[in-house]
Protein backbone atom coordinates (compact mmCIF):
# COMPACT_ATOMS: atom_id res chain seq x y z
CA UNK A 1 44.47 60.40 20.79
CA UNK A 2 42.27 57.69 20.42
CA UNK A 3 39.30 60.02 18.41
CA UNK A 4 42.44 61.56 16.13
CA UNK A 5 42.80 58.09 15.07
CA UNK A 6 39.32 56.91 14.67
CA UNK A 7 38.61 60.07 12.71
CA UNK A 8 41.66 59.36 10.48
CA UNK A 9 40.43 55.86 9.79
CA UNK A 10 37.20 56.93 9.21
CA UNK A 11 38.26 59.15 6.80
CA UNK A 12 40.17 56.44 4.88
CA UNK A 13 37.57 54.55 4.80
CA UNK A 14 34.79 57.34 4.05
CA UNK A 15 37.37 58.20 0.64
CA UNK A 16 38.18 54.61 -0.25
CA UNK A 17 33.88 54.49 -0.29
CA UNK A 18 33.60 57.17 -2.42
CA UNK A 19 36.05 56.17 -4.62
CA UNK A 20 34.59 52.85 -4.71
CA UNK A 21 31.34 54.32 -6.21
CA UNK A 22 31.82 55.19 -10.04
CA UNK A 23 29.55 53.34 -11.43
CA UNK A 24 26.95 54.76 -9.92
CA UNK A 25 24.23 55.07 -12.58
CA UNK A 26 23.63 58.98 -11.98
CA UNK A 27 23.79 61.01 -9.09
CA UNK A 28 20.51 62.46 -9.64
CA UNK A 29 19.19 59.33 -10.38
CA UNK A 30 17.04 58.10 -6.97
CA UNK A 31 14.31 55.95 -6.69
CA UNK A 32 11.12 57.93 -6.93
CA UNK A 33 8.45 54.55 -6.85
CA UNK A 34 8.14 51.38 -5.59
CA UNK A 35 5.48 48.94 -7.58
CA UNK A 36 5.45 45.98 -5.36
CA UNK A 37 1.95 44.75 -7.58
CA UNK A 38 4.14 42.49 -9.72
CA UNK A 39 5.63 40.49 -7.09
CA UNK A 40 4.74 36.22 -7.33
CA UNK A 41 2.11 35.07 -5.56
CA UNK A 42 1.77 31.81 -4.43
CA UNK A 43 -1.11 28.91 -2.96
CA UNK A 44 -0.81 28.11 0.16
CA UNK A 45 1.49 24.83 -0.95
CA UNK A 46 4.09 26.95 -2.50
CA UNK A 47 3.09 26.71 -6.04
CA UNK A 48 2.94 30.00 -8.49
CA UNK A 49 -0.26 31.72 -8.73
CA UNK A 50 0.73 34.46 -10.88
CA UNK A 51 4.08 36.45 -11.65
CA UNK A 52 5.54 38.65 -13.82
CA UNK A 53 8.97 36.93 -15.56
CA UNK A 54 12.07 38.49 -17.27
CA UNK A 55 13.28 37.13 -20.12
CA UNK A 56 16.66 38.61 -21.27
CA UNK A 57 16.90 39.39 -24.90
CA UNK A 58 20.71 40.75 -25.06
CA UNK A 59 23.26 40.70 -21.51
CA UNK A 60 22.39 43.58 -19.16
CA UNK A 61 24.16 44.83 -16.02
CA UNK A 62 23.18 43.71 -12.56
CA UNK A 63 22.59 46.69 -10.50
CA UNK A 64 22.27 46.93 -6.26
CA UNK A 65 20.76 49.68 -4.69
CA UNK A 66 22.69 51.55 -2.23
CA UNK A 67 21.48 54.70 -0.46
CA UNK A 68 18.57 55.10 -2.65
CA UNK A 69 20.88 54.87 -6.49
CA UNK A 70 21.76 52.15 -8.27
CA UNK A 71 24.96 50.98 -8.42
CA UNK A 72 25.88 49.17 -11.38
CA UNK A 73 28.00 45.46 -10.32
CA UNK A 74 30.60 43.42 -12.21
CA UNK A 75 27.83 40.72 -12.67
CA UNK A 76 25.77 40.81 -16.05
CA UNK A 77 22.74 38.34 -17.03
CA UNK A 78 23.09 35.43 -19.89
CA UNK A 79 21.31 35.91 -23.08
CA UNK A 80 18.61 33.78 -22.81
CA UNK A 81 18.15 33.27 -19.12
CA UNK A 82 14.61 34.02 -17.63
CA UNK A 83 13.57 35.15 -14.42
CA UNK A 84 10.73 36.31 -11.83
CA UNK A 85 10.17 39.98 -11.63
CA UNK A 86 9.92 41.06 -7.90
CA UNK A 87 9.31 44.63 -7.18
CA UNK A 88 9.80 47.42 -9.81
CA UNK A 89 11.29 50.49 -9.25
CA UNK A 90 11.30 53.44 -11.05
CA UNK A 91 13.74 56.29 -10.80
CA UNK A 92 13.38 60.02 -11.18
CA UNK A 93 14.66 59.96 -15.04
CA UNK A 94 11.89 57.73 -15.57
CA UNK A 95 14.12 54.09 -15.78
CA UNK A 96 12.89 51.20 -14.88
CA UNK A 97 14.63 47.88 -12.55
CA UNK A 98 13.54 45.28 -11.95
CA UNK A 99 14.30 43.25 -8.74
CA UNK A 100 15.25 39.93 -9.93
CA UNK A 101 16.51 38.70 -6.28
CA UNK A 102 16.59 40.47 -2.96
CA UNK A 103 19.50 42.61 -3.49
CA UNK A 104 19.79 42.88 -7.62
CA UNK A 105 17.96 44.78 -9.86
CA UNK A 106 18.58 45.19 -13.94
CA UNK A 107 17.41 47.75 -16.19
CA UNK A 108 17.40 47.78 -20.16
CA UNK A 109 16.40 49.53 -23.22
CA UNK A 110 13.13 48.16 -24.99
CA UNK A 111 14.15 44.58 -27.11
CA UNK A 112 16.95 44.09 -23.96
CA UNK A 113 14.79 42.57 -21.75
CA UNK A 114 10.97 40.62 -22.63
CA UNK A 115 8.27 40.67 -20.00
CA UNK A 116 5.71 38.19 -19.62
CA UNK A 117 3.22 36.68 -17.58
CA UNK A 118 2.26 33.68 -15.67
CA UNK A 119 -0.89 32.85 -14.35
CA UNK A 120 -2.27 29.89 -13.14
CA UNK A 121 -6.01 29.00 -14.21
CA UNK A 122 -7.51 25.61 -12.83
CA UNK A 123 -9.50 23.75 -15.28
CA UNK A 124 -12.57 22.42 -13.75
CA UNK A 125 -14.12 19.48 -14.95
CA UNK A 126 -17.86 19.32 -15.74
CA UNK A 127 -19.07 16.19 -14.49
């Protein structure tokens, strides 16, 4: 009796899961690459060496990835607001995230979203 019941449940929950997934970019859409060269790196005192940033141009969608697609959230991203680019990922339709914490990722057409760099050059003074 007990396993009739577990399998029920599991079955709710399995459906309620499924159901729960509709915003699911594309089912076809799965992460072919990982480009973790963009990633900050910093000095040994914590300070920014170098990093890619994110500068969003007009509101995009925050995504999470979940079993290898991207599933679009109820969160989006203030015009305006700019952020460091961790790793970017690149689907099998050829889109583009990027990682913009450790569980978020946003995508955009070109103008949506303006990448930059920073880099950190010490100025040495001739004495």
């Amino acid at each position: 009796m007990k396993k009739i019941i577990f399998g029920i449940i599991t079955a709710v929950l399995l459906s309620l899961g499924l159901s729960a997934t509709g915003n699911v970019v594309k089912a076809d859409n799965m992460v072919q690459s990982i480009d973790a060269s963009h990633v900050a790196k910093y000095d040994e005192d914590g300070n920014i060496r170098s990093a890619n940033t994110l500068e969003i141009m007009k509101s995009v969608n925050v995504y999470q990835l979940k079993n290898g697609q991207f599933v679009k959230t109820d969160a989006t991203l203030a015009v305006g607001s700019e952020w460091l680019d961790g790793v970017q990922v690149t689907t099998d339709d050829s889109k583009v995230f990027y990682q913009i914490s450790s569980d978020q990722y946003i995508t955009g057409d070109l103008g949506d979203i303006a990448v930059g760099f920073i880099v950190y050059l010490p100025i040495v003074a001739n004495s």
